[in-house]
Protein backbone atom coordinates (compact mmCIF):
# COMPACT_ATOMS: atom_id res chain seq x y z
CA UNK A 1 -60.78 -67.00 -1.24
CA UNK A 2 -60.49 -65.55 -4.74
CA UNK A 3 -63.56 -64.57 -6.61
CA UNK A 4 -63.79 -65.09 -10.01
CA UNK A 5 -63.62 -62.67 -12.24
CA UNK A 6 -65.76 -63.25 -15.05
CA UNK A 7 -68.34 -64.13 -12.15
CA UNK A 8 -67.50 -60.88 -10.57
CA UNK A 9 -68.00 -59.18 -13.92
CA UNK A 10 -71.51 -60.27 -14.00
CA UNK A 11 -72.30 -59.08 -10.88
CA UNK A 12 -70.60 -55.43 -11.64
CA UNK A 13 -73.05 -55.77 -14.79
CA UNK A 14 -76.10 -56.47 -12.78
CA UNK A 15 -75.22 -53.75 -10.43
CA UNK A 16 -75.05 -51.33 -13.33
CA UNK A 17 -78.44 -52.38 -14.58
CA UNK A 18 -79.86 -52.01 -11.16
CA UNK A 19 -78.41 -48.80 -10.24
CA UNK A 20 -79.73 -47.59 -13.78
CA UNK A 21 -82.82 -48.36 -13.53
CA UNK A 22 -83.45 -47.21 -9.70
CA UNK A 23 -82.33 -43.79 -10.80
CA UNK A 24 -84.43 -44.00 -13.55
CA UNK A 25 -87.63 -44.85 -11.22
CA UNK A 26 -86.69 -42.13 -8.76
CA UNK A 27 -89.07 -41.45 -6.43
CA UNK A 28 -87.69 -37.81 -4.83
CA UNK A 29 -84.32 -36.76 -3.63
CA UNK A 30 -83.93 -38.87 -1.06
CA UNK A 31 -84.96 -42.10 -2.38
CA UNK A 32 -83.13 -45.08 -0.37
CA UNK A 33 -83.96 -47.49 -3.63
CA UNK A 34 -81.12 -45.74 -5.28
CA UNK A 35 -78.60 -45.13 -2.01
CA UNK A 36 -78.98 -49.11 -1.97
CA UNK A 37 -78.32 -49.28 -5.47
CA UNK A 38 -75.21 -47.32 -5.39
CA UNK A 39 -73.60 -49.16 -2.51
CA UNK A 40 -74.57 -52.47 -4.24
CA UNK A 41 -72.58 -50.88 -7.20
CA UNK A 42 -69.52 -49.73 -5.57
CA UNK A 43 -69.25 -53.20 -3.71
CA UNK A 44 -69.90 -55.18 -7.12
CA UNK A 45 -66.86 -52.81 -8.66
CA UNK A 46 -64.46 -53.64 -5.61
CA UNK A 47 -65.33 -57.47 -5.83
CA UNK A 48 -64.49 -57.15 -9.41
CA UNK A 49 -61.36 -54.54 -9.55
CA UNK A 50 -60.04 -57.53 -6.62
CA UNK A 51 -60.51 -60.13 -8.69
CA UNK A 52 -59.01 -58.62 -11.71
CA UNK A 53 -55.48 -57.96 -9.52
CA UNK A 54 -55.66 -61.45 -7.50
CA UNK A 55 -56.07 -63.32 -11.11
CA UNK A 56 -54.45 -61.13 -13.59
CA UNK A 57 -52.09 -58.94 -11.74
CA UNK A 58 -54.34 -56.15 -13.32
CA UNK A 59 -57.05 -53.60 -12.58
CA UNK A 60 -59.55 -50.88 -13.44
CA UNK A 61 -58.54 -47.18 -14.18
CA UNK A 62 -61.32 -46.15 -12.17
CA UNK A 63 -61.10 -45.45 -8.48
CA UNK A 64 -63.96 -45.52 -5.86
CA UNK A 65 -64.18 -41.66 -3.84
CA UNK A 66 -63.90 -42.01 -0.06
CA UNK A 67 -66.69 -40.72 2.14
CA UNK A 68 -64.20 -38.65 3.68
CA UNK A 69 -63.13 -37.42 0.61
CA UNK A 70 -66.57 -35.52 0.06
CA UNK A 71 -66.05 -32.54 2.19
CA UNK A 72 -62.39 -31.79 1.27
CA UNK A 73 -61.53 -28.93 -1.38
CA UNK A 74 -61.37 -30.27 -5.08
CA UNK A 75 -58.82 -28.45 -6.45
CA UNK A 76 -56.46 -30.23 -4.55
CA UNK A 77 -53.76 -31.40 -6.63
CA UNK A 78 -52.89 -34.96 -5.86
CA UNK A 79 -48.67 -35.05 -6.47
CA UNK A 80 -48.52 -38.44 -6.65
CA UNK A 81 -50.23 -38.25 -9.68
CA UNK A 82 -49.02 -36.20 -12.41
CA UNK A 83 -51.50 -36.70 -15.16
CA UNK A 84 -54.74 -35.58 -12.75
CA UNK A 85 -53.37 -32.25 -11.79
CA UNK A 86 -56.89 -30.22 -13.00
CA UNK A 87 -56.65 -28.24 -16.00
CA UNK A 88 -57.57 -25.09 -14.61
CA UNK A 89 -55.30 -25.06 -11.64
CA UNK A 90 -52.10 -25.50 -15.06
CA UNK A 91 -53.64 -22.70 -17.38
CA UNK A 92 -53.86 -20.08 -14.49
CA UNK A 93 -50.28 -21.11 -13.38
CA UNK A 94 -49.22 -21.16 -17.00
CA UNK A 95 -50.97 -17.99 -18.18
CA UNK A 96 -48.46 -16.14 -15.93
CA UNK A 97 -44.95 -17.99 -16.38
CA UNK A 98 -46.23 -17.07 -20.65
CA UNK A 99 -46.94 -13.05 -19.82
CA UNK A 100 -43.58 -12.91 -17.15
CA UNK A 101 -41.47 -14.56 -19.72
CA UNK A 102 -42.68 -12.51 -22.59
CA UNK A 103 -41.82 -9.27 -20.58
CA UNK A 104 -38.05 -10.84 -19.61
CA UNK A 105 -37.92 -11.82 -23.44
CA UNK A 106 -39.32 -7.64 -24.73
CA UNK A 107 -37.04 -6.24 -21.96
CA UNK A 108 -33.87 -8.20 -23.10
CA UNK A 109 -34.54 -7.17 -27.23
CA UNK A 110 -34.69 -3.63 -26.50
């Protein structure tokens, strides 16, 4: 069954509200109001970001992290993905392909 999307729209809105506000009322670290309120969320998005590509052929540029995901290294670069490798990771690599050819380029003048 396909869920509507404007319907499942709403719902991501109420979720938003809701998570808002249960962060906002925090009562301590561990507060299970607002672990409730962020799987409520993340459901609410998935219902949505579904109904978007079952109706529209479309979807959200956002992307839910995996539990699993959590423990792993984040300066992994994902290949796949050419526009997400970090910024960082490029500069460092960069910085020294700059300096190495500058020295081939001083070496080869002289």
């Amino acid at each position: 069954m396909t869920v509507d999307p404007r319907a499942a729209l709403d719902r991501l809105v109420a979720a938003l509200e809701a998570h808002y506000h249960a962060i906002s009322a925090r009562r301590g670290e561990e507060d299970p109001v607002v672990d409730d309120a962020y799987d409520v969320l993340a459901d609410a998005f998935e219902v949505y970001d579904e109904a978007l590509s079952a109706v529209y052929g479309e979807s959200t540029p956002f992307d839910l992290a995996d539990d699993e995901d959590d423990d792993e290294d984040d300066d992994v670069v994902d290949l796949d993905d050419e526009d997400r490798v970090p910024d960082e990771a490029f500069d460092d690599e960069y910085d020294d392909v700059v300096t190495d050819d500058a020295r081939s380029q001083g070496a080869r003048q002289q």
